[in-house]
C-alpha atoms as a PDB file:
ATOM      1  CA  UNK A   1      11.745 -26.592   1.389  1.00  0.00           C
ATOM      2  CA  UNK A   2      13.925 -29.404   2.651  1.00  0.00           C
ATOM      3  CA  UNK A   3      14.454 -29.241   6.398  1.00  0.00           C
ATOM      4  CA  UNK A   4      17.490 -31.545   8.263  1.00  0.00           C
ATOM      5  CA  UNK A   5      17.426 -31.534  12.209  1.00  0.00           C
ATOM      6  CA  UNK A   6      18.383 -33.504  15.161  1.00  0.00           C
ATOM      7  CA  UNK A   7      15.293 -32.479  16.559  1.00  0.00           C
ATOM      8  CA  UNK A   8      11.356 -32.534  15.064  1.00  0.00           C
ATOM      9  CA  UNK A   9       9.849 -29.888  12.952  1.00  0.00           C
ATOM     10  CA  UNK A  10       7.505 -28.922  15.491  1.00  0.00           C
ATOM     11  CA  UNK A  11      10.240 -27.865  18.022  1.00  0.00           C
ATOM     12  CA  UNK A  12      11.633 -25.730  15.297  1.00  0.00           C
ATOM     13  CA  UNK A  13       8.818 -23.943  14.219  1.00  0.00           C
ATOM     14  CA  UNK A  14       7.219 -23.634  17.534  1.00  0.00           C
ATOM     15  CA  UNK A  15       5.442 -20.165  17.813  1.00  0.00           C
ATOM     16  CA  UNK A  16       5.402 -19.214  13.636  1.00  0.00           C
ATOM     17  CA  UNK A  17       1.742 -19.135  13.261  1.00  0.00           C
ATOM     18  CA  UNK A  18       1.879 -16.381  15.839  1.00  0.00           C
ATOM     19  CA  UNK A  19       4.550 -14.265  14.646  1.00  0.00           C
ATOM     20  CA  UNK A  20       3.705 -11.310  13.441  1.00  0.00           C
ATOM     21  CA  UNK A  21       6.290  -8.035  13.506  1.00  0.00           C
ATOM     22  CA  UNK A  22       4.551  -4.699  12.619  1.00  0.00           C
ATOM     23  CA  UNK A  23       7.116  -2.991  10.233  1.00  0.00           C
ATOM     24  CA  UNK A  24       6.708   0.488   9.289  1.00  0.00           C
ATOM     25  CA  UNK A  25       8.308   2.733   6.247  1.00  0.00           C
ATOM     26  CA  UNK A  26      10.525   5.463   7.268  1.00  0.00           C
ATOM     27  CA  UNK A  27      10.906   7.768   4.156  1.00  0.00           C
ATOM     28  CA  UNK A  28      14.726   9.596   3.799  1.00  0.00           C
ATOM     29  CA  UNK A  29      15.849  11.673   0.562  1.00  0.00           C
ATOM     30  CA  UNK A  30      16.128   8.647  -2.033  1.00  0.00           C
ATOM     31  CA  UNK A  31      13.967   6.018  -0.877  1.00  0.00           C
ATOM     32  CA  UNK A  32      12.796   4.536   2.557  1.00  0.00           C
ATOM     33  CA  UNK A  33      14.115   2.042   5.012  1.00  0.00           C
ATOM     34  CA  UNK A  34      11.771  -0.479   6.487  1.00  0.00           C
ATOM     35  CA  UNK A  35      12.398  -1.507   9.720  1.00  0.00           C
ATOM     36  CA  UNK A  36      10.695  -3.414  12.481  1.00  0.00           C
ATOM     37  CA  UNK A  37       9.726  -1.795  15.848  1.00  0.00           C
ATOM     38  CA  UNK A  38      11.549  -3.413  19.067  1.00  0.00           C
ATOM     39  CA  UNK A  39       9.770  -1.409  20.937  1.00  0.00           C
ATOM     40  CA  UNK A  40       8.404   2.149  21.170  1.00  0.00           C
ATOM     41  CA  UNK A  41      11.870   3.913  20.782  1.00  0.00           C
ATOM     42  CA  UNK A  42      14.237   1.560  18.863  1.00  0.00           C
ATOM     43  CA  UNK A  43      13.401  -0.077  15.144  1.00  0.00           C
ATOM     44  CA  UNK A  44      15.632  -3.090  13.559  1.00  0.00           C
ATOM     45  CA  UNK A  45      16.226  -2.586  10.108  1.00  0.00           C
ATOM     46  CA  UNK A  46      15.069  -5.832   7.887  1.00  0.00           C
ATOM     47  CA  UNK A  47      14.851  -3.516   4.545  1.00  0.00           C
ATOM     48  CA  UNK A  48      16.350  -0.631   2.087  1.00  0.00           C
ATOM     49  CA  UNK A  49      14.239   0.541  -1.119  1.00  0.00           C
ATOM     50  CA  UNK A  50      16.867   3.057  -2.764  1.00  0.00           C
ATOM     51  CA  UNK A  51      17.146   4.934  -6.216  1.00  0.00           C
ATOM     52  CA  UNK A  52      21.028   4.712  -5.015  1.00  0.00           C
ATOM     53  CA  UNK A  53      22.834   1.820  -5.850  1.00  0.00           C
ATOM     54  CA  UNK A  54      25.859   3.516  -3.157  1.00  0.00           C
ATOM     55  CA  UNK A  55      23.044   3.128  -0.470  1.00  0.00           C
ATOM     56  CA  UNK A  56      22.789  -0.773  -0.093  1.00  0.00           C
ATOM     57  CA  UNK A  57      26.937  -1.025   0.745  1.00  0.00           C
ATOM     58  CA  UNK A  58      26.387   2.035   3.689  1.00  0.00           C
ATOM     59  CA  UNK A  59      26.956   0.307   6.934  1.00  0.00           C
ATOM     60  CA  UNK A  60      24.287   2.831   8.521  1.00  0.00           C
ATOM     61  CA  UNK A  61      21.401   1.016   6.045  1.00  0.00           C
ATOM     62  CA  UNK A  62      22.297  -2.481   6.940  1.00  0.00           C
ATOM     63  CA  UNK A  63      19.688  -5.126   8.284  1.00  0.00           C
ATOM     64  CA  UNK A  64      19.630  -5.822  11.193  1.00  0.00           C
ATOM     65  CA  UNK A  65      21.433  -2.463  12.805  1.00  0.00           C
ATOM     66  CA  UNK A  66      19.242  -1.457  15.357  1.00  0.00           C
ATOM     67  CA  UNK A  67      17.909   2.228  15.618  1.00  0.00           C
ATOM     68  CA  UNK A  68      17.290   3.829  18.721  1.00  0.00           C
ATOM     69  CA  UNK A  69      15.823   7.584  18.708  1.00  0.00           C
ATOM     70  CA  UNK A  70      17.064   8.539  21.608  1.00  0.00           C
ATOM     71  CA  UNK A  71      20.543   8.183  21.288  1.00  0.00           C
ATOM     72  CA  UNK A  72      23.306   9.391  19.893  1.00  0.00           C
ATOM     73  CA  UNK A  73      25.292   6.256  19.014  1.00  0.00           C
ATOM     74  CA  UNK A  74      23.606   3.117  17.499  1.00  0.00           C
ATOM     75  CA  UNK A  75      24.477  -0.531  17.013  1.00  0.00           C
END
């Protein structure tokens, strides 16, 4: 990977060693989403494994929406 900056590598990938996001599988009628858990309520999602090609263009399966459980409307 080439990498251009106005600043040094280091500065840029400051903290990747330690990242580590737990991501978990939630299963739904043709396939699963996998998302990443913001905390112990709300998931991002950074994945869709579908048997439905219609799936991947639903704005409800995109990555990066966040899901909260408790609420009615999500972002």
């Amino acid at each position: 990977m080439i990498y251009y900056a106005a600043f040094p590598v280091e500065l840029a990938f400051e903290g990747y060693e330690t990242f580590a996001p737990e991501y978990r599988s939630l299963p739904f009628a043709r396939g699963c989403i996998i998302v990443e858990a913001l905390s112990p309520t709300s998931f991002r999602i950074v994945g869709l494994i579908s048997s439905e090609i219609q799936d991947y263009l639903q704005p409800q399966f995109q990555p990066g929406r966040i899901i909260d459980l408790y609420s009615n409307s999500s972002g």
